[in-house]
C-alpha atoms as a PDB file:
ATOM      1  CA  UNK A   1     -25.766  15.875  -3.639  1.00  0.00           C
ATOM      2  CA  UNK A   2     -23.298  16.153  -0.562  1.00  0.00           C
ATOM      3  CA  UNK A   3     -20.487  18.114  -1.004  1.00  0.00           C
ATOM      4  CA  UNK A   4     -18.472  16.386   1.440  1.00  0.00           C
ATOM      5  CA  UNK A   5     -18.289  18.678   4.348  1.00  0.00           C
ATOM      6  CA  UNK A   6     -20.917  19.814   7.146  1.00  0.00           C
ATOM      7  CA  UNK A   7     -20.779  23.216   8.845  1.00  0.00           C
ATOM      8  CA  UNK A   8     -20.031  23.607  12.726  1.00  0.00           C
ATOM      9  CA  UNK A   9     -19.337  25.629  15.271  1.00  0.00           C
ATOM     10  CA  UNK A  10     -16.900  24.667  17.651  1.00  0.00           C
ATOM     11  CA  UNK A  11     -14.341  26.606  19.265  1.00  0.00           C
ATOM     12  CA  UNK A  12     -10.618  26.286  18.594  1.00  0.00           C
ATOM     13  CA  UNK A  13      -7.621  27.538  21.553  1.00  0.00           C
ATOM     14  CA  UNK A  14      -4.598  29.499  20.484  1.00  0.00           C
ATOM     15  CA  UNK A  15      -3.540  31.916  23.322  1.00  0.00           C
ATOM     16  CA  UNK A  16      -7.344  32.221  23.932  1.00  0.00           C
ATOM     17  CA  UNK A  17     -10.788  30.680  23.198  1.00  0.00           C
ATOM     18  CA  UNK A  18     -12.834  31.460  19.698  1.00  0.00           C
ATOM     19  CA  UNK A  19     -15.984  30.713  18.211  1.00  0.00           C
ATOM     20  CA  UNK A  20     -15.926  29.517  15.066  1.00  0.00           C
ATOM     21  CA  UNK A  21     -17.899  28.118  11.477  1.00  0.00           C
ATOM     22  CA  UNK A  22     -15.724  25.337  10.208  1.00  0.00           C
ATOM     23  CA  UNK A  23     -16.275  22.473   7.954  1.00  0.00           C
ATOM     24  CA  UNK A  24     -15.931  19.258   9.090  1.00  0.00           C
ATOM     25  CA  UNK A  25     -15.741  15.927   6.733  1.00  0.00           C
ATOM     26  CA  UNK A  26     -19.179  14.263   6.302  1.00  0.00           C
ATOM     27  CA  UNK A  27     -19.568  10.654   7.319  1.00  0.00           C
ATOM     28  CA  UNK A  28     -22.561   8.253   6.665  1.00  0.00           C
ATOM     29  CA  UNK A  29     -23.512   4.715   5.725  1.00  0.00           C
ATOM     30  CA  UNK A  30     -24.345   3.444   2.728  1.00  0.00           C
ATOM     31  CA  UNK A  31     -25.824  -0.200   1.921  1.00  0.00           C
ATOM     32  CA  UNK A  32     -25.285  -1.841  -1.473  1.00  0.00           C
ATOM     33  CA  UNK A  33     -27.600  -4.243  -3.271  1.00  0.00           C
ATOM     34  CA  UNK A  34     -27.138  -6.484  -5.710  1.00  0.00           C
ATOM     35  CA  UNK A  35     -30.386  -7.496  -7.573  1.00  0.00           C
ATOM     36  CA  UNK A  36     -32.312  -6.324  -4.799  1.00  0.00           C
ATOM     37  CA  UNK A  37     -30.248  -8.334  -2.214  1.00  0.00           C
ATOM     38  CA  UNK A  38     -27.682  -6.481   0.821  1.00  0.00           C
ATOM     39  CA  UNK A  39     -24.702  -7.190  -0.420  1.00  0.00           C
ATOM     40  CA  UNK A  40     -22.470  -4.867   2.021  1.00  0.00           C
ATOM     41  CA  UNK A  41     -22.950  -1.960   4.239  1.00  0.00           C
ATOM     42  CA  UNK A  42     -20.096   0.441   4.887  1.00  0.00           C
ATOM     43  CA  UNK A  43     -19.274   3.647   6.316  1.00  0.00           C
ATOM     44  CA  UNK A  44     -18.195   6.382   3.872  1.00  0.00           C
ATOM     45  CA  UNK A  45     -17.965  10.046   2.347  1.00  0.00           C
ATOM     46  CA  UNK A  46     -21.458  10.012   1.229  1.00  0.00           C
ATOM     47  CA  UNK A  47     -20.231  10.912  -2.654  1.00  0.00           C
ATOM     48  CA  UNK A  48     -19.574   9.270  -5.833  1.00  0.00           C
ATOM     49  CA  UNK A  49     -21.638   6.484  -4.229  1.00  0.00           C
ATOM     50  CA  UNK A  50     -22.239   4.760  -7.390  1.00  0.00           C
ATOM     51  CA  UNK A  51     -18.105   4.719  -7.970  1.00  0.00           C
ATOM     52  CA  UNK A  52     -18.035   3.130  -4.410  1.00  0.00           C
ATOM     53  CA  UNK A  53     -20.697   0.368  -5.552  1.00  0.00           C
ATOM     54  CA  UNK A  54     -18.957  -0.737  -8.794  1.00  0.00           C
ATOM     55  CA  UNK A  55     -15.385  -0.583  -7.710  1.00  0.00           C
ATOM     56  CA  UNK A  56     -16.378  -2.602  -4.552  1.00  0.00           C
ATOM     57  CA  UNK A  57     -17.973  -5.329  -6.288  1.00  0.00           C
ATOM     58  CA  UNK A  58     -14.991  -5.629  -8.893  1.00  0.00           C
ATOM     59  CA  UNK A  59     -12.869  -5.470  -6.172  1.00  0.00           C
ATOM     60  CA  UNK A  60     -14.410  -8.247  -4.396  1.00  0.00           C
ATOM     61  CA  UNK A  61     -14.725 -10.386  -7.294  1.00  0.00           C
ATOM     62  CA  UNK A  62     -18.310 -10.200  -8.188  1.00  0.00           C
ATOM     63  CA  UNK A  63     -18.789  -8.721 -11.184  1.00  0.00           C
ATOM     64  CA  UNK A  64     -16.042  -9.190 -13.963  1.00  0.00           C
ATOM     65  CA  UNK A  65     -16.262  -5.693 -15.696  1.00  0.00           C
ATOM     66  CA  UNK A  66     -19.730  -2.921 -16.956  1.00  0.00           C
ATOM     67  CA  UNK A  67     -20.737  -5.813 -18.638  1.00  0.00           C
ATOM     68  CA  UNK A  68     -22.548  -7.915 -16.179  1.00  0.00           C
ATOM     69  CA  UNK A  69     -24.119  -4.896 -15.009  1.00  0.00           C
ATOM     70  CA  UNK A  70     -27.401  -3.127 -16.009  1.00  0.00           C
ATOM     71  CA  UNK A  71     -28.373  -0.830 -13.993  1.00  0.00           C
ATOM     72  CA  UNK A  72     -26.898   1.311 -11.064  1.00  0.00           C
ATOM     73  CA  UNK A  73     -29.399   3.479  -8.885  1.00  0.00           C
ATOM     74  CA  UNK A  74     -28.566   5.507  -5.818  1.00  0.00           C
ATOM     75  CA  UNK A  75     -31.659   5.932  -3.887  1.00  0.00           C
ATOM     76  CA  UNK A  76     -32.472   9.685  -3.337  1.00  0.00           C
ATOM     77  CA  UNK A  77     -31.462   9.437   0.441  1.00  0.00           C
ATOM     78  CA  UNK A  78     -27.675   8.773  -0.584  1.00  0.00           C
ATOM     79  CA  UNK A  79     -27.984   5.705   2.211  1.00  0.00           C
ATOM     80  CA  UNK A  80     -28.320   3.107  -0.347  1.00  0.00           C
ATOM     81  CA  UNK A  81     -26.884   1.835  -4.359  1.00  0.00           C
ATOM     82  CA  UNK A  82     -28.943  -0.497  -6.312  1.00  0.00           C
ATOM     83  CA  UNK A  83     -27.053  -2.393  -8.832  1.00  0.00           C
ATOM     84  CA  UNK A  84     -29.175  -5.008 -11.442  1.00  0.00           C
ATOM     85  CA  UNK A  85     -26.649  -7.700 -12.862  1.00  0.00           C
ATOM     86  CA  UNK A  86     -27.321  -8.698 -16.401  1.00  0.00           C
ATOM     87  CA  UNK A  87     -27.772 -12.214 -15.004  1.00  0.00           C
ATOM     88  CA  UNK A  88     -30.422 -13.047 -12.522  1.00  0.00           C
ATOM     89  CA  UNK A  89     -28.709 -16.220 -10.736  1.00  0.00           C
ATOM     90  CA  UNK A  90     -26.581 -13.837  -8.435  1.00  0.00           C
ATOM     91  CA  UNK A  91     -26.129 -14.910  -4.888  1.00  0.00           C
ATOM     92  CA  UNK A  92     -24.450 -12.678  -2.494  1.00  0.00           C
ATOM     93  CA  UNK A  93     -21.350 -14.282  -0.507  1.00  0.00           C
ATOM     94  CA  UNK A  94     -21.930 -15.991   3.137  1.00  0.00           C
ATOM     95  CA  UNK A  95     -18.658 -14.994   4.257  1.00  0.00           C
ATOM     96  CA  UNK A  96     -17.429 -11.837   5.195  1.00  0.00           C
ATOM     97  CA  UNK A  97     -13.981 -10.345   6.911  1.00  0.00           C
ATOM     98  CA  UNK A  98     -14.049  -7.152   8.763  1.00  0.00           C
ATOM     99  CA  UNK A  99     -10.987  -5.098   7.628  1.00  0.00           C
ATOM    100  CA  UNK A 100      -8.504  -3.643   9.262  1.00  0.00           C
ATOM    101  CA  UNK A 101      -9.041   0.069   7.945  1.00  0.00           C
ATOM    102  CA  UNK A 102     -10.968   3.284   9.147  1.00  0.00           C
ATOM    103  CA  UNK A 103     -14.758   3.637   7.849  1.00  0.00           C
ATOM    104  CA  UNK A 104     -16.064  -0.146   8.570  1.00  0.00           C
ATOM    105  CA  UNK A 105     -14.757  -1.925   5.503  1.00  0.00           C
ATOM    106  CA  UNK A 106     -16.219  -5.337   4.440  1.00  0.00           C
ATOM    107  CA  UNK A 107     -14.197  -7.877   2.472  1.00  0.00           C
ATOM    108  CA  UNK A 108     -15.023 -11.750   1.438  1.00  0.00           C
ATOM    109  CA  UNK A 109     -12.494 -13.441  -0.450  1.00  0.00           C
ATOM    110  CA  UNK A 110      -9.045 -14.788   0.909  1.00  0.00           C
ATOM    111  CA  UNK A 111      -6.807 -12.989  -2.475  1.00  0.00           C
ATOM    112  CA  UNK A 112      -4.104 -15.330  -0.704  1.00  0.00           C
ATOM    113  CA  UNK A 113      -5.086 -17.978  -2.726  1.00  0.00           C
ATOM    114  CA  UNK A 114      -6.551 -16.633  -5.874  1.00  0.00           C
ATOM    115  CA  UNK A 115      -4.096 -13.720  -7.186  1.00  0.00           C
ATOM    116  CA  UNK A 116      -1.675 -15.215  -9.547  1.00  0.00           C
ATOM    117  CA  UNK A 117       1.416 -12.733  -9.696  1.00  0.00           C
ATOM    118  CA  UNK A 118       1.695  -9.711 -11.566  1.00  0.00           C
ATOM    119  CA  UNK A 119       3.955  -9.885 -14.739  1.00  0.00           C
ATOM    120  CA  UNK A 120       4.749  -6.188 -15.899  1.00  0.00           C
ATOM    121  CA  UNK A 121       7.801  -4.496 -17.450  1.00  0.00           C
ATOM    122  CA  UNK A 122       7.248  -0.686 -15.611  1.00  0.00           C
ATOM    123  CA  UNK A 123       9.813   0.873 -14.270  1.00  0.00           C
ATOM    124  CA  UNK A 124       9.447   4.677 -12.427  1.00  0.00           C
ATOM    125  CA  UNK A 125      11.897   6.651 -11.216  1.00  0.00           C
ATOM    126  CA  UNK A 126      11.838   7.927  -7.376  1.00  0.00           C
ATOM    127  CA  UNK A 127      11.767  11.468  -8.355  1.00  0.00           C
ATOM    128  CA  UNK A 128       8.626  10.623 -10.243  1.00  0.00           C
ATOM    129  CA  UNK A 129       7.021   9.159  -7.918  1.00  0.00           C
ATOM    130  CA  UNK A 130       7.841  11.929  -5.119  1.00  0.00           C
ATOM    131  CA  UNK A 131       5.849  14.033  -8.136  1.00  0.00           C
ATOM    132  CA  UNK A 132       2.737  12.012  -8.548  1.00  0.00           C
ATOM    133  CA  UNK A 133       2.479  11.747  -4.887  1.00  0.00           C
ATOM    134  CA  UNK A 134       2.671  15.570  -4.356  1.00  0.00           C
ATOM    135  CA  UNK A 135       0.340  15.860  -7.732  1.00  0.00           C
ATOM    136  CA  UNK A 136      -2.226  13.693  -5.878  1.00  0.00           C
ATOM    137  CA  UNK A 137      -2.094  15.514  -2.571  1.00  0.00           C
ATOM    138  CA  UNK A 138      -2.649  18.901  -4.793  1.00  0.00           C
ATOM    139  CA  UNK A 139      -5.961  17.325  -5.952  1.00  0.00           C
ATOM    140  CA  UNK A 140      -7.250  16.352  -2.810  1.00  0.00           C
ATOM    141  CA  UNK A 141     -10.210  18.978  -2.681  1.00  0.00           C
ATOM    142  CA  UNK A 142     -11.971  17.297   0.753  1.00  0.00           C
ATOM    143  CA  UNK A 143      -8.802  17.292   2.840  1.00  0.00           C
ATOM    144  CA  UNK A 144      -7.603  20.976   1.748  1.00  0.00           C
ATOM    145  CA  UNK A 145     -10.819  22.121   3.226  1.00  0.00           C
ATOM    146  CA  UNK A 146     -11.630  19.833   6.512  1.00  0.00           C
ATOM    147  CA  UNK A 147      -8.474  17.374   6.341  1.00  0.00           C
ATOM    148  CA  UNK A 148      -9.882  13.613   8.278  1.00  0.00           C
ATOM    149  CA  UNK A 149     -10.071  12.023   4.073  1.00  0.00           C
ATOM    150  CA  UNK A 150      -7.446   9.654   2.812  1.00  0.00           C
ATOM    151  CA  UNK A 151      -6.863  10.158  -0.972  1.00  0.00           C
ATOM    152  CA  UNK A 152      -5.478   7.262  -3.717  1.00  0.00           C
ATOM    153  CA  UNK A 153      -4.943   8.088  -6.887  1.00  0.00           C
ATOM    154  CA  UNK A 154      -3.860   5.763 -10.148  1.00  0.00           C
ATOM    155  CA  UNK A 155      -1.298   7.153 -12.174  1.00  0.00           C
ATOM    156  CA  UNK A 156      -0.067   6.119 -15.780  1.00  0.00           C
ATOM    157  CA  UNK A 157       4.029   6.476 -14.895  1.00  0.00           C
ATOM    158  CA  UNK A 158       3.434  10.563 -16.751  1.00  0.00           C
ATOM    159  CA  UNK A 159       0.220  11.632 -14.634  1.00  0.00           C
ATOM    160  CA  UNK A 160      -2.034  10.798 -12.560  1.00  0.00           C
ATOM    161  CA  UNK A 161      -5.846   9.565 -14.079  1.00  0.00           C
ATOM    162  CA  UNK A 162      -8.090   9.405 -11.069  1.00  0.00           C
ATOM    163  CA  UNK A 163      -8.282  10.731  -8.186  1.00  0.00           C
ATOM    164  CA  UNK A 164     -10.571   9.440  -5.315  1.00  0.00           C
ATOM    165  CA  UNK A 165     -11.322  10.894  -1.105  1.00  0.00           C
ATOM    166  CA  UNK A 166     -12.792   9.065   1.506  1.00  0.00           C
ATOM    167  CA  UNK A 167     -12.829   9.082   4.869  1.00  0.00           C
ATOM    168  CA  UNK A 168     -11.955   4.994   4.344  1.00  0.00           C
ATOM    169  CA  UNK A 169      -9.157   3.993   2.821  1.00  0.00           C
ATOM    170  CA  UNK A 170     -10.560   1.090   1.347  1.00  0.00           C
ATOM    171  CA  UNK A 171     -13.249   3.216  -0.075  1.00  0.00           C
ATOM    172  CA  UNK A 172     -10.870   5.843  -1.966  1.00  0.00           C
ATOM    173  CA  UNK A 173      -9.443   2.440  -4.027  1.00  0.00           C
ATOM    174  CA  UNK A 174     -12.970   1.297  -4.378  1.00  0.00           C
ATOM    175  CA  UNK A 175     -14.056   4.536  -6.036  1.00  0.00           C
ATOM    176  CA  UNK A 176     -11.234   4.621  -8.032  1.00  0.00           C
ATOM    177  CA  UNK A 177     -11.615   1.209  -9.653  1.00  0.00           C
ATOM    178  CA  UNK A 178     -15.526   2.369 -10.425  1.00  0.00           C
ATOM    179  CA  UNK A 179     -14.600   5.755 -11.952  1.00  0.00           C
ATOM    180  CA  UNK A 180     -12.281   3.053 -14.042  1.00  0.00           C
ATOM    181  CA  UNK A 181     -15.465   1.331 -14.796  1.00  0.00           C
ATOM    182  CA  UNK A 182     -17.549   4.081 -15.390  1.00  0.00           C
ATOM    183  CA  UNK A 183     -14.775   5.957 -17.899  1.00  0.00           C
ATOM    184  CA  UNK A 184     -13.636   3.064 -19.725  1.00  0.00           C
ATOM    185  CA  UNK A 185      -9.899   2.813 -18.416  1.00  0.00           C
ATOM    186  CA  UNK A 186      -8.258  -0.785 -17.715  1.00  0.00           C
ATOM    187  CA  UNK A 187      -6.292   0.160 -14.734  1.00  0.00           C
ATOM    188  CA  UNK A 188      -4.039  -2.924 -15.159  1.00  0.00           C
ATOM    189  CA  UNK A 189      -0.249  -1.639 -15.397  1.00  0.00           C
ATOM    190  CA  UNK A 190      -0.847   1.683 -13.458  1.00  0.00           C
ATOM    191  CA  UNK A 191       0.838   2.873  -9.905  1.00  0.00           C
ATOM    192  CA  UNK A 192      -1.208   3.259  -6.984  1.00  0.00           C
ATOM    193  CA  UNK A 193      -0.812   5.819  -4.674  1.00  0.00           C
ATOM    194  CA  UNK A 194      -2.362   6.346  -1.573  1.00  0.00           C
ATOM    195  CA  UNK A 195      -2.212   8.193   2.057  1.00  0.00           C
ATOM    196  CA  UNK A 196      -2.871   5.430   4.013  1.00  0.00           C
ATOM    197  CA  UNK A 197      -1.582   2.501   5.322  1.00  0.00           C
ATOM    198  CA  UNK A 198      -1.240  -0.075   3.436  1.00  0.00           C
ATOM    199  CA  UNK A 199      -2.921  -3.132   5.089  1.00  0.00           C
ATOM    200  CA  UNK A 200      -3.156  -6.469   3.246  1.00  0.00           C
ATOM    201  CA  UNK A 201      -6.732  -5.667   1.664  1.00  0.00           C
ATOM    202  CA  UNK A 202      -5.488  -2.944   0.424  1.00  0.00           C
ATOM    203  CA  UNK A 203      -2.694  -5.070  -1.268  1.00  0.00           C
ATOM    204  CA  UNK A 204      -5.411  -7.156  -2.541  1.00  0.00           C
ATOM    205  CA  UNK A 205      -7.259  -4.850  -4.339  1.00  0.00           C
ATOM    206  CA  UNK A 206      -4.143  -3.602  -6.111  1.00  0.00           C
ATOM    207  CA  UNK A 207      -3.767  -7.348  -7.090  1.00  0.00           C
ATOM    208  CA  UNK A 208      -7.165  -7.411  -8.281  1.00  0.00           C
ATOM    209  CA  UNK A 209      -6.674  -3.896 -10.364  1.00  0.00           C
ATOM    210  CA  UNK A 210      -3.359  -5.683 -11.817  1.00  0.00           C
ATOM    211  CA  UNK A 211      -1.323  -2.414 -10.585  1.00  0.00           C
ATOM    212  CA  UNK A 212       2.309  -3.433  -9.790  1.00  0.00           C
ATOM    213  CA  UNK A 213       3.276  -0.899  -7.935  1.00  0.00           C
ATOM    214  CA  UNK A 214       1.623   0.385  -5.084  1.00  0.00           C
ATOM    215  CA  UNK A 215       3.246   3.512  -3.052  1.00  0.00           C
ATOM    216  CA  UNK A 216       2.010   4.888   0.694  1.00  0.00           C
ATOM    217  CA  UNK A 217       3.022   8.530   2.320  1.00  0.00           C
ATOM    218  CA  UNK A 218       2.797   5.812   5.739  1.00  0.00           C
ATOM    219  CA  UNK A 219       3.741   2.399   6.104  1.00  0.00           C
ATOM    220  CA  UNK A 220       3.089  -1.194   5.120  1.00  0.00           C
ATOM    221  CA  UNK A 221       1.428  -3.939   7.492  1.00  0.00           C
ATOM    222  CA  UNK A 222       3.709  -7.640   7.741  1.00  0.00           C
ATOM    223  CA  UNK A 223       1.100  -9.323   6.086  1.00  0.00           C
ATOM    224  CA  UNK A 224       0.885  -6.640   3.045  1.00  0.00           C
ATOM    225  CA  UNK A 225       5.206  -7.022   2.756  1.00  0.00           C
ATOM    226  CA  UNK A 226       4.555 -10.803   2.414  1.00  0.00           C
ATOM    227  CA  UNK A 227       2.346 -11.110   0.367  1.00  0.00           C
ATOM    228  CA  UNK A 228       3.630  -7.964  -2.478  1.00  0.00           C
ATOM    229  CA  UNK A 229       6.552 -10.055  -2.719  1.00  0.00           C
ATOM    230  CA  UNK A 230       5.072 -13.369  -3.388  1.00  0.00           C
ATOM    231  CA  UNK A 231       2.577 -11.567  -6.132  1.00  0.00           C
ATOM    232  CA  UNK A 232       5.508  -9.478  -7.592  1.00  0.00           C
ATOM    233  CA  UNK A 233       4.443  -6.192  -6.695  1.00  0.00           C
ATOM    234  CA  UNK A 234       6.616  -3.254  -5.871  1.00  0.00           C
ATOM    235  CA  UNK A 235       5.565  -1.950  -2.206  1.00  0.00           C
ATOM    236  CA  UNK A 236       6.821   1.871  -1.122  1.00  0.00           C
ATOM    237  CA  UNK A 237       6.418   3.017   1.973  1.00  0.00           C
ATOM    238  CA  UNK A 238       7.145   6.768   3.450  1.00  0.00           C
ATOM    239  CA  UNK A 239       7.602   8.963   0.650  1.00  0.00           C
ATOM    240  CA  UNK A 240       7.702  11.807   2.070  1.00  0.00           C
ATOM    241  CA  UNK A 241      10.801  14.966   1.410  1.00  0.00           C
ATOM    242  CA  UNK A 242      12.312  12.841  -1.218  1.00  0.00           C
ATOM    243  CA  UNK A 243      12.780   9.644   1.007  1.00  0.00           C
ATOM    244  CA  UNK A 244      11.444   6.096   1.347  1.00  0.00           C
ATOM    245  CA  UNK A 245      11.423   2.593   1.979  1.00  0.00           C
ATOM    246  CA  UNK A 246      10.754  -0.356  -0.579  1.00  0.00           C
ATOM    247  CA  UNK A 247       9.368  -3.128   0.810  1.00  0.00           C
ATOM    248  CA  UNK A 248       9.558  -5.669  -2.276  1.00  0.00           C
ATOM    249  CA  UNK A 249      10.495  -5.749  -5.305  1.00  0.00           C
ATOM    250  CA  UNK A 250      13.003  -2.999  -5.919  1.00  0.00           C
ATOM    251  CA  UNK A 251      13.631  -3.581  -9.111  1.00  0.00           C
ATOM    252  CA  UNK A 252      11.060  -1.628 -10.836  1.00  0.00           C
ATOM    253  CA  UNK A 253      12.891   1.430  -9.333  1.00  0.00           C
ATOM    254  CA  UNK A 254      15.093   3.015 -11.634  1.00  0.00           C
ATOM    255  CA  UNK A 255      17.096   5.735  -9.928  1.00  0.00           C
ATOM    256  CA  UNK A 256      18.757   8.230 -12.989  1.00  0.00           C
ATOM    257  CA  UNK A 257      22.316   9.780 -12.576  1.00  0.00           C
ATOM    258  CA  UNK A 258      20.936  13.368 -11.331  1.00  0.00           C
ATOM    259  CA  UNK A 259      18.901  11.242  -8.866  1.00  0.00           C
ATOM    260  CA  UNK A 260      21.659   9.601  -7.249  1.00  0.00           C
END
């Protein structure tokens, strides 16, 4: 199983040249079938493959939960994931959308038009979400060794329950909504946090997860904004050193009298 990071030599500059071993973050493809059809293939941090699989094909719409699945198989290589549906009628999607984000992402639907908006009572405080943010970055294992992995993690409003690295950004919500799958947990009602931008396929799959709030250490794209606001999630932006910006839908921040 990859651990994540290769070893290399390069040599690094400060006042003079050195030789050094180093790790740097692993990168490969990996191809997912469904019922022995391609389905997607995407570049990744060859781990948790399986994770990647699932969370992709929730994300995407085609499979509704563990259920419809039957079987899950990554071939010994690491290159590809198998998954058998329960039914045998499945037929992958014509139409795909290149994303916007790092790694090669792959996405088919239009969420535009098939999200309905989110209807949740949570409400978070600033200060804890400047916590779960530096919680998450404490967990991230790849980037403390080799940095070049985003991180997302899903927290419950108290602490965070997964944690997922990839070197796409896409991919680290993807994983997380499979270790979801995997464990059991209904994600619907948590807060998303991530390192990376937050693009409008990223939005999307926080639709899809039900999470209604969704919080970046960087920014928001135009077409992310819009659309958080017409599905009634709360977008953050640049939390970083006890500041940010809220993009839409303010109101689930609650700011206490020793925060103010």
């Amino acid at each position: 199983m990859s651990t994540g990071v290769v070893q290399f030599r390069y040599h690094t500059l400060n006042g003079q040249w050195d030789a050094i071993d180093g790790d740097v973050i692993e990168e490969g493809s990996v191809s997912i079938f469904v019922n022995g059809q391609e389905v997607a293939t995407m570049m990744c941090s060859p781990r948790e493959q399986d994770k990647l699989a699932l969370g992709f094909l929730y994300n995407e719409g085609l499979i509704d939960g563990t259920g419809d699945v039957r079987a899950v198989h990554i071939c010994p290589s690491g290159i590809c994931v198998d998954v058998w549906l329960t039914r045998a009628d499945f037929e992958p999607p014509r139409r795909r959308i290149l994303t916007s984000g790092c790694g090669g992402g792959v996405t088919f639907d239009d969420l535009s038009k098939t999200v309905t908006p989110l209807d949740s009572s949570l409400t978070v405080t600033p200060g804890r979400l400047a916590e779960l943010m530096n919680a998450m970055q404490q967990r991230g294992s790849l980037y403390a060794r080799a940095r070049g992995v985003h991180t997302s993690a899903l927290a419950d409003g108290q602490q965070l329950v997964a944690v997922a690295e990839d070197v796409g950004r896409h991919n680290t919500i993807d994983k997380l909504r499979g270790d979801c799958l995997l464990r059991g947990i209904d994600p619907a009602g948590m807060i998303l946090l991530a390192t990376g931008r937050i693009s409008s396929e990223m939005i999307g799959k926080a639709a899809r997860m039900r999470c209604p709030i969704v919080v970046s250490r960087t920014s928001p794209t135009s077409v992310s904004v819009r659309l958080a606001r017409e599905w009634n999630i709360t977008l953050v932006g640049y939390l970083r050193r006890g500041k940010m910006n809220v993009y839409a839908h303010e109101e689930r921040l609650k700011v206490m009298n020793n925060e103010e």
